[in-house]
N, C-alpha and C. Protein backbone atom coordinates (compact mmCIF):
# COMPACT_ATOMS: atom_id res chain seq x y z
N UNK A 1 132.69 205.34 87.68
CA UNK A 1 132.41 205.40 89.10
C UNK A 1 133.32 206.45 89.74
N UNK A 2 132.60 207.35 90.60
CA UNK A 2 133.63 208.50 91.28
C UNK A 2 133.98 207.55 92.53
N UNK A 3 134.91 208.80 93.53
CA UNK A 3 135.10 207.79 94.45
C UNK A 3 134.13 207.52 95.46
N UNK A 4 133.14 208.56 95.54
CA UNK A 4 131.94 208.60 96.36
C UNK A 4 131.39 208.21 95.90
N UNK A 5 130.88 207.46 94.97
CA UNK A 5 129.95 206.52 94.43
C UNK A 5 130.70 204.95 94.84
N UNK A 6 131.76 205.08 94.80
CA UNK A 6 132.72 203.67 95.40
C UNK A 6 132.32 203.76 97.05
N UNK A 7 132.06 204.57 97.80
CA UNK A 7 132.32 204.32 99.05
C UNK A 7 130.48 203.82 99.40
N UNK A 8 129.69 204.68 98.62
CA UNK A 8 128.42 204.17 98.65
C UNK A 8 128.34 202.40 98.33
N UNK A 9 128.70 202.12 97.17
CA UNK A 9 128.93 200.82 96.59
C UNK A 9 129.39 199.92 97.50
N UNK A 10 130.73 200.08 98.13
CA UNK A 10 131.71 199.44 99.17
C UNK A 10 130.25 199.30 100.44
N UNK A 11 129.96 200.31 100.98
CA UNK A 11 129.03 200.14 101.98
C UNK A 11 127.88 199.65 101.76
N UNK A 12 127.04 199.16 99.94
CA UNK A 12 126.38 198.54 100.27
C UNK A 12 126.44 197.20 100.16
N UNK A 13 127.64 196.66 99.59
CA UNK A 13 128.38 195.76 99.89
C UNK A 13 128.63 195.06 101.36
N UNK A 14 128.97 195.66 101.79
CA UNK A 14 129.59 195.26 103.37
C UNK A 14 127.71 195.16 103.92
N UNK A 15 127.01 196.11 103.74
CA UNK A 15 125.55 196.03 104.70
C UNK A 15 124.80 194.96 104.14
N UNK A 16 124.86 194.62 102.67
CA UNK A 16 124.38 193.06 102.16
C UNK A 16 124.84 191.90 102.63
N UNK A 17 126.19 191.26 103.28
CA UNK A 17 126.48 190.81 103.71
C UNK A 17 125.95 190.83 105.04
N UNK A 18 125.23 191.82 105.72
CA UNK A 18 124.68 191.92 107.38
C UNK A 18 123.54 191.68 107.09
N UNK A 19 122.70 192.06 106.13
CA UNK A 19 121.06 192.21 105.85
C UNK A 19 120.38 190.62 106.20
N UNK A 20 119.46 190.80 107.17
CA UNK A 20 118.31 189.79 107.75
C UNK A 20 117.63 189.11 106.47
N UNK A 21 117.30 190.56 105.77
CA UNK A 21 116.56 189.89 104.81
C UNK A 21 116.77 188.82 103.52
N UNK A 22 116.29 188.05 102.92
CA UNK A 22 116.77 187.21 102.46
C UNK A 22 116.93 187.66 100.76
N UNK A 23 118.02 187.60 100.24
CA UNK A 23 118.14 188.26 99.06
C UNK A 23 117.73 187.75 97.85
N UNK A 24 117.68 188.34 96.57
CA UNK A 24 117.30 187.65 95.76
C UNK A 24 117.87 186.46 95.05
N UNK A 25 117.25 185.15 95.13
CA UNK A 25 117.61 183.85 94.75
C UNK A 25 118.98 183.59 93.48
N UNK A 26 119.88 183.29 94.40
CA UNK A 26 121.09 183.14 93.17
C UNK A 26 120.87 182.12 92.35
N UNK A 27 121.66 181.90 91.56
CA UNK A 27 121.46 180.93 90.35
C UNK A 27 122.64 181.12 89.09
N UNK A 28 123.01 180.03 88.86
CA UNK A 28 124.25 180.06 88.10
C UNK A 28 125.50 178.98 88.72
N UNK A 29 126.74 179.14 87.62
CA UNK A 29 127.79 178.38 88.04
C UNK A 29 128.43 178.95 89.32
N UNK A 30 128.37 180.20 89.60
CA UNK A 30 129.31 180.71 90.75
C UNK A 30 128.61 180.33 92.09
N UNK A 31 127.48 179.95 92.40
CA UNK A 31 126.90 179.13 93.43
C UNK A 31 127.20 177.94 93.47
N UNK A 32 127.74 177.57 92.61
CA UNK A 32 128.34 175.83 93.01
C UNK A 32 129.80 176.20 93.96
N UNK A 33 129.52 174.94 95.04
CA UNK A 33 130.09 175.21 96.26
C UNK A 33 132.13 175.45 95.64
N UNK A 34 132.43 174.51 94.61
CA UNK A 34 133.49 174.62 94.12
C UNK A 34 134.29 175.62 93.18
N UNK A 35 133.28 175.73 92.44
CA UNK A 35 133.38 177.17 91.38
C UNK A 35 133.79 178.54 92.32
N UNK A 36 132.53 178.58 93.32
CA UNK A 36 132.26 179.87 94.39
C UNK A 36 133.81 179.99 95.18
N UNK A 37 133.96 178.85 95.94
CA UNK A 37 135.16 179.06 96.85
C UNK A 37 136.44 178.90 96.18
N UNK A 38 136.50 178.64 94.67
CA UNK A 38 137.95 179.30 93.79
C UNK A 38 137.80 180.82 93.50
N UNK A 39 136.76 180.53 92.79
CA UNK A 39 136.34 182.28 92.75
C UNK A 39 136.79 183.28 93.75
N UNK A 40 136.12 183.04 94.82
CA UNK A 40 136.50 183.96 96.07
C UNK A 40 137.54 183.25 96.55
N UNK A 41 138.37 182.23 96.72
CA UNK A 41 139.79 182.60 97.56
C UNK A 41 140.96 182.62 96.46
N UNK A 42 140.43 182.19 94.95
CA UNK A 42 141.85 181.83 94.50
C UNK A 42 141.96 182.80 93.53
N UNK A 43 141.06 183.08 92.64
CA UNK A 43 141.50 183.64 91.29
C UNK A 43 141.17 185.01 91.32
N UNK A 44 142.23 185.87 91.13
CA UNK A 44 142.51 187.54 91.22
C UNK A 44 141.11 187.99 90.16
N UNK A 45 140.77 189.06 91.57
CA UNK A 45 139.57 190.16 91.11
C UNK A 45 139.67 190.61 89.74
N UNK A 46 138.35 189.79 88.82
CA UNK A 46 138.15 190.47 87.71
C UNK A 46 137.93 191.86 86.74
N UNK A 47 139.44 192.72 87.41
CA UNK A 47 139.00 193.91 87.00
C UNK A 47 138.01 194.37 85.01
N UNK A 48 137.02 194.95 85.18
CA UNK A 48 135.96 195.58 84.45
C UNK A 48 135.42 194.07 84.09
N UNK A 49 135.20 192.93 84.28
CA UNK A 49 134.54 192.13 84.08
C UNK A 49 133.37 191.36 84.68
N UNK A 50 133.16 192.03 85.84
CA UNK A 50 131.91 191.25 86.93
C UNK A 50 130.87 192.86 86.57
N UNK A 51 129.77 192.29 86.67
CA UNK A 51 128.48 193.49 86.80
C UNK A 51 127.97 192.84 88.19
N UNK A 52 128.47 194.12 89.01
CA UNK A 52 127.54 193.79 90.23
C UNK A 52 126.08 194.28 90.70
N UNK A 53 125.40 193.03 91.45
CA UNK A 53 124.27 193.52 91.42
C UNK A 53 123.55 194.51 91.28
N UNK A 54 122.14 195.01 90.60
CA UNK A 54 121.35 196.12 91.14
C UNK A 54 121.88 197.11 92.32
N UNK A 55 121.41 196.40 93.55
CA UNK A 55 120.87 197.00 94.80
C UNK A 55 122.61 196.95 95.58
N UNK A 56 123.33 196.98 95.32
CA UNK A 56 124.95 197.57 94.98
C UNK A 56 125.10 198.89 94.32
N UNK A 57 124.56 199.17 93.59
CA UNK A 57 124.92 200.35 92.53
C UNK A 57 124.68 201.47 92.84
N UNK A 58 123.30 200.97 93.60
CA UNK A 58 122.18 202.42 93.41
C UNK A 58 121.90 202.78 95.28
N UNK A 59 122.86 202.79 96.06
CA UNK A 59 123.37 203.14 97.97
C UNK A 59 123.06 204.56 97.55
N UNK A 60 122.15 205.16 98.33
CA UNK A 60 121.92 206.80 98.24
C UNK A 60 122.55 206.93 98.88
N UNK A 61 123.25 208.34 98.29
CA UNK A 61 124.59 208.83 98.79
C UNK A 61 123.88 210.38 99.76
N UNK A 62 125.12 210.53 100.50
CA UNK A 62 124.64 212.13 101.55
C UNK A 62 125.99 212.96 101.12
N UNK A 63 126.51 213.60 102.30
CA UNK A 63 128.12 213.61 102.18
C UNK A 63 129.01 212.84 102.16
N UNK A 64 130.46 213.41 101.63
CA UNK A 64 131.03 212.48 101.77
C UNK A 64 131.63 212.14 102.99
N UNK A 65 131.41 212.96 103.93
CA UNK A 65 131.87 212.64 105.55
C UNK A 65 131.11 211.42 106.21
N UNK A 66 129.51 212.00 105.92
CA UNK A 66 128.49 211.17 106.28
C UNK A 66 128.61 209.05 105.45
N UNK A 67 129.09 209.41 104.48
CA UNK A 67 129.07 208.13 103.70
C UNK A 67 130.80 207.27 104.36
N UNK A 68 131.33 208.34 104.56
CA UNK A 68 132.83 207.49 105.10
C UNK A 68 132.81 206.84 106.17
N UNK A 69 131.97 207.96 107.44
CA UNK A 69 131.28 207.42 108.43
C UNK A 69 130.60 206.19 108.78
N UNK A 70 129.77 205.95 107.81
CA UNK A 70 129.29 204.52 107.35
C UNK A 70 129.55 203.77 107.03
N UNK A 71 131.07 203.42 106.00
CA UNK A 71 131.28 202.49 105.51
C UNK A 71 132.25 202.48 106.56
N UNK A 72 133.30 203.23 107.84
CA UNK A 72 133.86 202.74 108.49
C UNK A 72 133.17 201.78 109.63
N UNK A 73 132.20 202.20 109.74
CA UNK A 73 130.83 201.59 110.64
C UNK A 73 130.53 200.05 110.21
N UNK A 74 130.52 200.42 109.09
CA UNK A 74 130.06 198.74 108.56
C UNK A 74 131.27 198.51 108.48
N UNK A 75 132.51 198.45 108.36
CA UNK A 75 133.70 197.44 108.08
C UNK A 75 133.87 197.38 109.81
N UNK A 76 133.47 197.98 110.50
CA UNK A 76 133.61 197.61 111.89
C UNK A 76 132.80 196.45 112.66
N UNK A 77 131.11 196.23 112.15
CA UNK A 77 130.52 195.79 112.07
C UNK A 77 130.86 194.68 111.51
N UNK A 78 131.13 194.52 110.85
CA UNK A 78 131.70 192.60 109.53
C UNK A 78 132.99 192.68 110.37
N UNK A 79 133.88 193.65 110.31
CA UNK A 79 134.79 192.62 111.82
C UNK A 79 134.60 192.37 112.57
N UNK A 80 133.88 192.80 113.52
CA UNK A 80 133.32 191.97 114.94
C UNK A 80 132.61 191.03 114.64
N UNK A 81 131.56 190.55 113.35
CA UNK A 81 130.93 189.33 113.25
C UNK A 81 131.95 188.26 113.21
N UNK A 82 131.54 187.16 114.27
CA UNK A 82 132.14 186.22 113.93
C UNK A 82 132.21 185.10 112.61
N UNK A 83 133.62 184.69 111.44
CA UNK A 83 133.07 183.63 110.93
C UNK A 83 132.25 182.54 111.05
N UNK A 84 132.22 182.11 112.19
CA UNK A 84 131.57 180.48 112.60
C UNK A 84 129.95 181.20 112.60
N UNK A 85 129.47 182.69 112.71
CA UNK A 85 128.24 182.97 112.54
C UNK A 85 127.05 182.71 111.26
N UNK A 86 126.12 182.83 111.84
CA UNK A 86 124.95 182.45 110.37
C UNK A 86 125.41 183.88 109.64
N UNK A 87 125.71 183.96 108.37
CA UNK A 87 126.10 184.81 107.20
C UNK A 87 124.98 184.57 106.50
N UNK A 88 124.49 185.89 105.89
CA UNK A 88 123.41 186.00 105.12
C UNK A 88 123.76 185.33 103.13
N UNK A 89 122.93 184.81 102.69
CA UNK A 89 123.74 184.07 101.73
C UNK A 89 123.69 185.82 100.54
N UNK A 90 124.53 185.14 100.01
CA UNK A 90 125.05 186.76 99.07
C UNK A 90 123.87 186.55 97.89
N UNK A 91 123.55 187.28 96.31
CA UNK A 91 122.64 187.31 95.52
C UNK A 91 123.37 187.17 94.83
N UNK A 92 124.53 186.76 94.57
CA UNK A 92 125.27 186.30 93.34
C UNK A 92 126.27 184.51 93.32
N UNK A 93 126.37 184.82 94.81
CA UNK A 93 127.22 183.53 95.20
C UNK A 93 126.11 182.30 96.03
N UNK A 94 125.08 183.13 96.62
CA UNK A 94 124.30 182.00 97.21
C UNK A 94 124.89 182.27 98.96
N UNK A 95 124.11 180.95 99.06
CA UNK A 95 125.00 180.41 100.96
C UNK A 95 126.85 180.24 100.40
N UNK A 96 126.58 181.05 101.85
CA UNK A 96 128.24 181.31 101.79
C UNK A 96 129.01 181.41 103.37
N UNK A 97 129.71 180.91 103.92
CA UNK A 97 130.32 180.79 105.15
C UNK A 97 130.92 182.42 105.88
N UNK A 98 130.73 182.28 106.86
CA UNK A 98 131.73 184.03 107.20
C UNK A 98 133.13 184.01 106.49
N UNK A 99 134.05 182.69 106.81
CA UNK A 99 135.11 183.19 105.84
C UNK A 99 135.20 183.67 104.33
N UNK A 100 134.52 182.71 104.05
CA UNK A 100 133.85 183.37 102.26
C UNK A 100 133.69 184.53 102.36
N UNK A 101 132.82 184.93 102.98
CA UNK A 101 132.04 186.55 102.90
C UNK A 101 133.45 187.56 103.51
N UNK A 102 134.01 187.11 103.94
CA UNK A 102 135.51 187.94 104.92
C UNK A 102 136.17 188.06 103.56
N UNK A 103 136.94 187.12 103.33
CA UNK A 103 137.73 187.17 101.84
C UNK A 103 136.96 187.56 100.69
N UNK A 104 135.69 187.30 100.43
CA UNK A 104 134.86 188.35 99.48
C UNK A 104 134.87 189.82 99.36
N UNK A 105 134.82 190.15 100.91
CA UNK A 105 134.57 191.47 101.16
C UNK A 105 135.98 192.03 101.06
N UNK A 106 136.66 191.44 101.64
CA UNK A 106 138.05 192.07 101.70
C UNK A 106 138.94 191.91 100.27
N UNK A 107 138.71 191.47 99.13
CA UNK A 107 139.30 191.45 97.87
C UNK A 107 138.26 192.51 97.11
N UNK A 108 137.00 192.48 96.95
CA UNK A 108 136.43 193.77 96.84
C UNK A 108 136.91 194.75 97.29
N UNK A 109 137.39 195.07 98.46
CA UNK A 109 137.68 196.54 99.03
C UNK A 109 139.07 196.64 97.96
N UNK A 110 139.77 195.70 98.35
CA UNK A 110 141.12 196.21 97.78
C UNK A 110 141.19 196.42 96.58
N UNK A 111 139.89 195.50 95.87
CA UNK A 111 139.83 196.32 94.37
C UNK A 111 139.53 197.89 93.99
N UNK A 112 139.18 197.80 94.85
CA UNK A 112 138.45 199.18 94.30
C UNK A 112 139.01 200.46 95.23
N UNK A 113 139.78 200.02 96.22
CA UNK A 113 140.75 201.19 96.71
C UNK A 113 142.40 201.23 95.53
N UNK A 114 142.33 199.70 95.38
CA UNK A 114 143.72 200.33 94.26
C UNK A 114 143.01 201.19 93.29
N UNK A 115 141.88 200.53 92.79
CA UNK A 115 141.44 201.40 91.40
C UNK A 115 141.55 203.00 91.43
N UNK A 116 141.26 203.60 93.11
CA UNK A 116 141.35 204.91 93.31
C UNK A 116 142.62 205.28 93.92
N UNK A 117 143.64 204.42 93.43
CA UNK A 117 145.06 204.98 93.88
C UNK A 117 145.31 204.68 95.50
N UNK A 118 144.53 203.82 96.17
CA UNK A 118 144.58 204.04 97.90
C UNK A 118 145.37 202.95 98.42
């Protein structure tokens, strides 16, 4: 992954978490309400061991001004949403609360900004 392929990734990350539409049906142990919320608050980001979704991977990219633009947009966007709001359920974790999706999103970022030295 370059780093512009990370900032595409990161942003479609953050815009899946906003998306109306309803994603594709999770299934598995990490949707159990207990598994999910150790996962995401307790146990340190699985570096090279998670495959994240499809429709994560493949964020058409422009510039890289244009793509920074965006993902500062969307991390602006998921901060002003409130936790106590309806959160779109994720395609790997299921229904998931705004704090979930806050600490999801925000241990993702930091993965993948250390990975690029940031």
């Amino acid at each position: 992954m370059t780093a512009h392929q990370m900032v595409g990734h990161l942003a479609a990350a953050l815009a899946s978490s906003l998306d109306q539409n309803p994603p594709p049906e999770a299934s598995g142990l990490l949707t159990k309400p207990p598994v999910r919320w150790a996962v995401i608050h307790l146990v340190p980001w699985p570096k090279g061991r998670l495959q994240a979704p499809e429709e994560l991977l493949d964020w058409p990219l422009t510039t890289w001004e244009n793509d920074m633009a965006l993902l500062r947009g969307l991390v602006l966007r998921v901060n002003a949403k409130s936790p106590n709001a309806v959160w779109r359920a994720s395609p790997v974790f299921g229904e998931m609360t705004g704090e979930s999706w806050c600490a999801l999103l925000g241990k993702h970022m930091d993965h993948h900004l250390k990975q690029f030295g940031v």
